[in-house]
N, C-alpha and C. Protein backbone atom coordinates (compact mmCIF):
# COMPACT_ATOMS: atom_id res chain seq x y z
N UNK A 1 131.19 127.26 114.69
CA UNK A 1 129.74 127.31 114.65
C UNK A 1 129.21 127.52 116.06
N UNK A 2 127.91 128.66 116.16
CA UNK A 2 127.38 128.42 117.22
C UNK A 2 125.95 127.72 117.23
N UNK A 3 125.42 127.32 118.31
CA UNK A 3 124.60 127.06 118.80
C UNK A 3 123.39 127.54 117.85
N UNK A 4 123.56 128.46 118.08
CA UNK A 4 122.18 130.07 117.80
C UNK A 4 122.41 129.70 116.23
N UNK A 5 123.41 129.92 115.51
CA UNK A 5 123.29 129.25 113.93
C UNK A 5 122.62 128.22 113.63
N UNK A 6 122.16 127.42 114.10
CA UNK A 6 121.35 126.26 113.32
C UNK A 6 119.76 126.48 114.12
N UNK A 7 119.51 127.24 115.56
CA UNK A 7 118.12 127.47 116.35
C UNK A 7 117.57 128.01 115.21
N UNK A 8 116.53 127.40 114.31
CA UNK A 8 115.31 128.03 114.04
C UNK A 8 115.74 128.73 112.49
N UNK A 9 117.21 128.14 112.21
CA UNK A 9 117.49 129.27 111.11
C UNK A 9 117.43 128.23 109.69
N UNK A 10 117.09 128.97 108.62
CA UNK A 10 116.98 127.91 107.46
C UNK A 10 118.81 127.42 107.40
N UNK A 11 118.83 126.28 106.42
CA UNK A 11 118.03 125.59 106.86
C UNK A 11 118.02 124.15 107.34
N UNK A 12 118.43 124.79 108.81
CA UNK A 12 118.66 123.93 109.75
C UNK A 12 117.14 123.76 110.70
N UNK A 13 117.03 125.01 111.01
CA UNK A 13 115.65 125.11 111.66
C UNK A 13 115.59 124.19 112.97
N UNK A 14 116.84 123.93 114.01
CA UNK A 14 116.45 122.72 115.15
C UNK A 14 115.89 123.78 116.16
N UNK A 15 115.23 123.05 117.14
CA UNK A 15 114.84 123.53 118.11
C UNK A 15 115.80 123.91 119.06
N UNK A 16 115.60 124.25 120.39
CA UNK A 16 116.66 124.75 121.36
C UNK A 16 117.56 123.48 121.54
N UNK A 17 116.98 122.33 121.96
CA UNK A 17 117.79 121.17 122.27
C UNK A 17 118.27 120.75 121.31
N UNK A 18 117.70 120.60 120.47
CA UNK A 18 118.67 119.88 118.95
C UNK A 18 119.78 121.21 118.68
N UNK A 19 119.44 122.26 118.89
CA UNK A 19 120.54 122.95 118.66
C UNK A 19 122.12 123.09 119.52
N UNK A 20 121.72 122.76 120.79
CA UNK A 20 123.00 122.44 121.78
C UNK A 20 123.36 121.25 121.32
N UNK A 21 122.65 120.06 121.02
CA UNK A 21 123.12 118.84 120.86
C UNK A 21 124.03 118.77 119.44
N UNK A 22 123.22 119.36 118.59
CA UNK A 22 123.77 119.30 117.02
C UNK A 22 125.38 119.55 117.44
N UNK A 23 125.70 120.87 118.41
CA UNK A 23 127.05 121.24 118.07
C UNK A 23 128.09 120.27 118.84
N UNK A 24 127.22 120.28 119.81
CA UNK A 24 127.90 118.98 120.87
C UNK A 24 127.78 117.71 120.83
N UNK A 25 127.19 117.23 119.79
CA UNK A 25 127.26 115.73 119.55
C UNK A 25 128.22 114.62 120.22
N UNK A 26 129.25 114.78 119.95
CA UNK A 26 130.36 114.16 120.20
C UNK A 26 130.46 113.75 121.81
N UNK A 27 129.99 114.96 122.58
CA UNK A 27 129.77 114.68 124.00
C UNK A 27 129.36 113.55 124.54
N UNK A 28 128.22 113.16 123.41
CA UNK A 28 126.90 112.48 123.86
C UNK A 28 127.45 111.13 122.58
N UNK A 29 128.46 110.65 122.47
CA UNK A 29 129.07 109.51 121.60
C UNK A 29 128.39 109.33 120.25
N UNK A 30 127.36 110.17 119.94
CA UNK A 30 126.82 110.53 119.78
C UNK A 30 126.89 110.88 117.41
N UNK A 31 126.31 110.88 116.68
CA UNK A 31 126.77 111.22 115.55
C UNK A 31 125.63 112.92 114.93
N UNK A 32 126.08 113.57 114.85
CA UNK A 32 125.23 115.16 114.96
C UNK A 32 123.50 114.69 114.75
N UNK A 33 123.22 113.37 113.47
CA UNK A 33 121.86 113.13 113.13
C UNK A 33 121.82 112.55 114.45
N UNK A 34 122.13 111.72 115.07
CA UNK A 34 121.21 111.04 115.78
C UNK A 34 120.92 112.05 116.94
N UNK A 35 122.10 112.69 117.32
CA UNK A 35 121.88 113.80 118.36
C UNK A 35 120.34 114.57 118.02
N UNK A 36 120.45 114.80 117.19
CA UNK A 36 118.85 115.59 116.49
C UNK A 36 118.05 114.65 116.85
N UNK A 37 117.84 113.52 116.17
CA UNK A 37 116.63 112.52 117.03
C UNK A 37 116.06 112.46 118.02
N UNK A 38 117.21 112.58 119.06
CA UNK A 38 117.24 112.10 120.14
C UNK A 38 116.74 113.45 121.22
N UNK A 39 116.93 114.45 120.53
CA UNK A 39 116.36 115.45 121.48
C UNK A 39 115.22 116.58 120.62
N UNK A 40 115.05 115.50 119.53
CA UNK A 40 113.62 116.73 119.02
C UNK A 40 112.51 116.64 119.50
N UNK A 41 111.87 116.12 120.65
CA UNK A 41 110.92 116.12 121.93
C UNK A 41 111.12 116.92 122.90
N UNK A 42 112.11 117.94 122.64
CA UNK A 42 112.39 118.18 123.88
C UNK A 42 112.58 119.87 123.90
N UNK A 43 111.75 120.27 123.25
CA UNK A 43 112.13 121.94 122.93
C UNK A 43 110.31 122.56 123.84
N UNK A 44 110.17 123.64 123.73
CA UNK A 44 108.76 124.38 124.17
C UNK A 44 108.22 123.62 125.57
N UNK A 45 109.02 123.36 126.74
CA UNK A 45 108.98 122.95 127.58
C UNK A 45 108.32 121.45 127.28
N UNK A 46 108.75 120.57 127.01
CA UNK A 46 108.64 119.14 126.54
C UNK A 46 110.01 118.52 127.47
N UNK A 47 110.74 119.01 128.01
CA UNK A 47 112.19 118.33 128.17
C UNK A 47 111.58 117.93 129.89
N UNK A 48 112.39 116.53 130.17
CA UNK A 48 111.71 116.49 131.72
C UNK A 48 111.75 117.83 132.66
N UNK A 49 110.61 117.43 133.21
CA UNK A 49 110.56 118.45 134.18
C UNK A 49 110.25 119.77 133.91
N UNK A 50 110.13 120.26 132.55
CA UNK A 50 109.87 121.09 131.79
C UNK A 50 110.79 122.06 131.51
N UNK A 51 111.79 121.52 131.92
CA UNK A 51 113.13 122.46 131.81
C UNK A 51 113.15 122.99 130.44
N UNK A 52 114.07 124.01 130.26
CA UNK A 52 113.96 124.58 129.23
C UNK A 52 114.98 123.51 128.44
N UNK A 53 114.48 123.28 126.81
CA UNK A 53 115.60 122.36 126.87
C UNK A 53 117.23 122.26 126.17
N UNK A 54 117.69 123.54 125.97
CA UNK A 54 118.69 123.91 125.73
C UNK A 54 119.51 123.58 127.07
N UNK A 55 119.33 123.68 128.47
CA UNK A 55 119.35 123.36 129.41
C UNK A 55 119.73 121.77 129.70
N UNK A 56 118.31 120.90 129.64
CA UNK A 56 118.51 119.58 129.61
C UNK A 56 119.45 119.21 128.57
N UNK A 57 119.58 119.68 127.44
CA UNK A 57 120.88 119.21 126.50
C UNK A 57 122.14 119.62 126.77
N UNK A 58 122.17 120.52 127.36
CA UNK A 58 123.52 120.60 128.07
C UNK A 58 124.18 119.80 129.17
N UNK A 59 122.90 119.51 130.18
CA UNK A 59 123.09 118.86 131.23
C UNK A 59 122.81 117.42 130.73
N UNK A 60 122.68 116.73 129.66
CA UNK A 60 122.92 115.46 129.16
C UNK A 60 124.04 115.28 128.81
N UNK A 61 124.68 116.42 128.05
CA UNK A 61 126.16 116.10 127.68
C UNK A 61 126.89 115.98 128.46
N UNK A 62 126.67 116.79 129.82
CA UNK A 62 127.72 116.93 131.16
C UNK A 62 126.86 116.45 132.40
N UNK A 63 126.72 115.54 132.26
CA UNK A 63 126.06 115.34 133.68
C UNK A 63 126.62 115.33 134.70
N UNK A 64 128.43 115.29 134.92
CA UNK A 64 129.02 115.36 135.80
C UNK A 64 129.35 116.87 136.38
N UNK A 65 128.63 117.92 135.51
CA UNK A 65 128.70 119.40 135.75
C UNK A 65 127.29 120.17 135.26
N UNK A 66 125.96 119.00 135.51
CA UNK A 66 124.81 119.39 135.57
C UNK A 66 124.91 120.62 136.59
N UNK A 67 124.74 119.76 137.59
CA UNK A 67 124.71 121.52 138.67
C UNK A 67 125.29 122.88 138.39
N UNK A 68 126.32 122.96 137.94
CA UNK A 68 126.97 123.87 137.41
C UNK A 68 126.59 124.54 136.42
N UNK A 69 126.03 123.83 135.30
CA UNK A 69 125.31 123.99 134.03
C UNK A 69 124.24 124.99 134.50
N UNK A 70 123.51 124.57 135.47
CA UNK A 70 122.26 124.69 136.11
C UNK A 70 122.84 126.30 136.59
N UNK A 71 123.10 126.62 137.74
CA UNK A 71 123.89 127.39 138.19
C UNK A 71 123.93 128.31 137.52
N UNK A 72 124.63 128.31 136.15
CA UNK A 72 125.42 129.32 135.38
C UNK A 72 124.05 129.86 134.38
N UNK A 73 123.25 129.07 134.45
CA UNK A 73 122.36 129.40 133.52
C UNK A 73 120.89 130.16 134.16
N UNK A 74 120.89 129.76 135.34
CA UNK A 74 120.09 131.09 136.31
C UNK A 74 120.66 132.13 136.43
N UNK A 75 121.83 132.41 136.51
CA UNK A 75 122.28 133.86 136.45
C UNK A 75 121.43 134.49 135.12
N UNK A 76 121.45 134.22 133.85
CA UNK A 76 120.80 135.00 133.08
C UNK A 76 118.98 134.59 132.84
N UNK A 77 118.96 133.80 133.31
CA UNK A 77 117.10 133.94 133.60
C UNK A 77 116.37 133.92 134.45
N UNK A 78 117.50 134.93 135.09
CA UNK A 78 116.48 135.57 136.65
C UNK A 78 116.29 134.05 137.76
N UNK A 79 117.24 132.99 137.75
CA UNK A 79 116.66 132.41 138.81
C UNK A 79 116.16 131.04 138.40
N UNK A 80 115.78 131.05 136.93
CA UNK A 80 114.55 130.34 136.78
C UNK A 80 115.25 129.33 135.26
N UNK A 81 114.40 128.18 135.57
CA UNK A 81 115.19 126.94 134.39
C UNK A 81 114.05 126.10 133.99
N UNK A 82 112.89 126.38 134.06
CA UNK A 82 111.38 125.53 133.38
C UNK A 82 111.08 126.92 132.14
N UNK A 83 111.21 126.06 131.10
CA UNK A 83 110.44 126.79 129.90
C UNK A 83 109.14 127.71 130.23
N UNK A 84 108.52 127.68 130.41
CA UNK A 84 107.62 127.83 131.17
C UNK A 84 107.84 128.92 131.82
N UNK A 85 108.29 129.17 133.18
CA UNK A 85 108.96 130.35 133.98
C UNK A 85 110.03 131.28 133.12
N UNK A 86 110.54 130.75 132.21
CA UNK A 86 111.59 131.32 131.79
C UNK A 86 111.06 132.81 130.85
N UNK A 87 109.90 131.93 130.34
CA UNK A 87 109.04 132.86 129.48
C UNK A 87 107.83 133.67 130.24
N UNK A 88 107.68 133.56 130.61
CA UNK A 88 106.45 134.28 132.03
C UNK A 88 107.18 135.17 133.20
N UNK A 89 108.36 134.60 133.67
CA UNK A 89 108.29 135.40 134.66
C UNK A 89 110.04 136.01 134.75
N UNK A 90 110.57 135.57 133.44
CA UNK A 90 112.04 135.95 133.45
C UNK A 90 112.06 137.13 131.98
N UNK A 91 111.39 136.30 131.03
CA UNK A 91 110.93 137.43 129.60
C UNK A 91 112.32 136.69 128.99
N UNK A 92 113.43 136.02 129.42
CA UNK A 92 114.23 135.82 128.71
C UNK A 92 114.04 135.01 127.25
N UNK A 93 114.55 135.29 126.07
CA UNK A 93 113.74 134.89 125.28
C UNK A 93 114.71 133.44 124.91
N UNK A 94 114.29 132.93 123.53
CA UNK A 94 114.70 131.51 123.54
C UNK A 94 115.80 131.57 122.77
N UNK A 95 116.29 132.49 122.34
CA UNK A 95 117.49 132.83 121.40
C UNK A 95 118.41 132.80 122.76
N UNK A 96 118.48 133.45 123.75
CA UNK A 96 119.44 134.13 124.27
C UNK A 96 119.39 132.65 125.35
N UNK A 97 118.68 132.36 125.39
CA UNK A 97 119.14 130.59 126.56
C UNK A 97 119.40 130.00 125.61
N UNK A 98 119.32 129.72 124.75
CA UNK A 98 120.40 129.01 123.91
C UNK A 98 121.44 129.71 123.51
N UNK A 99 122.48 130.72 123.48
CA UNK A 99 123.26 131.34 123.57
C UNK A 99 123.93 131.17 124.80
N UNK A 100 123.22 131.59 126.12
CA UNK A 100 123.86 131.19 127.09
C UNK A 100 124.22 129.87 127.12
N UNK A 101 123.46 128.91 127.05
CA UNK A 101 124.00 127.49 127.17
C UNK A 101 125.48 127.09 126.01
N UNK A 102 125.67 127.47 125.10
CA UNK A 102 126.43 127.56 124.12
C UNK A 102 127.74 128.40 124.46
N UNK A 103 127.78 129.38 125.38
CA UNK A 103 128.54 130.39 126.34
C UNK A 103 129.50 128.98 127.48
N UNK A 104 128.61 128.14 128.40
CA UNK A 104 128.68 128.07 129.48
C UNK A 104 129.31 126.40 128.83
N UNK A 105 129.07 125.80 128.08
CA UNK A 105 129.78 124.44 127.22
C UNK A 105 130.85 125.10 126.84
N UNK A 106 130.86 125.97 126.06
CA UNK A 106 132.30 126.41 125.33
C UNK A 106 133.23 126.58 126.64
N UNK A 107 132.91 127.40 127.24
CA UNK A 107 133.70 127.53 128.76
C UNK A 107 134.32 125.79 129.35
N UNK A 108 133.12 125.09 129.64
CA UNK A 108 133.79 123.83 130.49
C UNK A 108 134.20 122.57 128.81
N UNK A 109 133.89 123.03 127.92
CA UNK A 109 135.04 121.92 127.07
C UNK A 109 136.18 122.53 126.29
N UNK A 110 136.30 124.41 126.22
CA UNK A 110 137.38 124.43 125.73
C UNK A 110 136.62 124.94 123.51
N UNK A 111 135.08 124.46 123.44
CA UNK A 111 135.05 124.11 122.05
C UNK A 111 134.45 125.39 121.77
């Protein structure tokens, strides 16, 4: 399963963050529902800092390879990691940062 399978699609329908989290649950000790709970505040720039939050759910699961997370995920939006910028001044859309983030986890766990 990816990521992008449950973003927005019937009928799962999660947002960006519930959608990194859903697949990565386990990261986060985590059971797939509560993972959803726990990050359905956090999509349309709602996530601290306004990060995009496919982003912040990645970098919750790995916080010991936040930076990296971070890093790997400006390469495809021009630079930029606030919801907000991402959509204004990168055009990257919300399918494809959640794809990337789903790219850049599979890479550092192997899943």
């Amino acid at each position: 399963m990816k990521c992008t399978d449950t973003f927005r699609t019937p009928p799962y329908r999660h947002n960006c963050a519930q959608a990194v989290a859903y697949k990565y649950a386990k990261l986060y000790g985590l059971e797939p529902d509560e993972a959803l709970e726990r990050f359905a505040g956090c999509a349309a720039g709602r996530a601290p800092g306004g990060l995009c939050g496919a982003l912040h759910a990645a970098q919750c699961a790995l916080p010991d390879k936040a930076g990296l997370i971070e890093d790997e995920f400006k390469k495809a939006t021009n630079g930029h990691v606030t919801c907000a910028d991402i959509k204004t001044k990168s055009g990257t859309p919300c399918p494809v940062c959640v794809m990337t983030i789903d790219c850049i986890l599979e890479k550092l766990t192997g899943e």
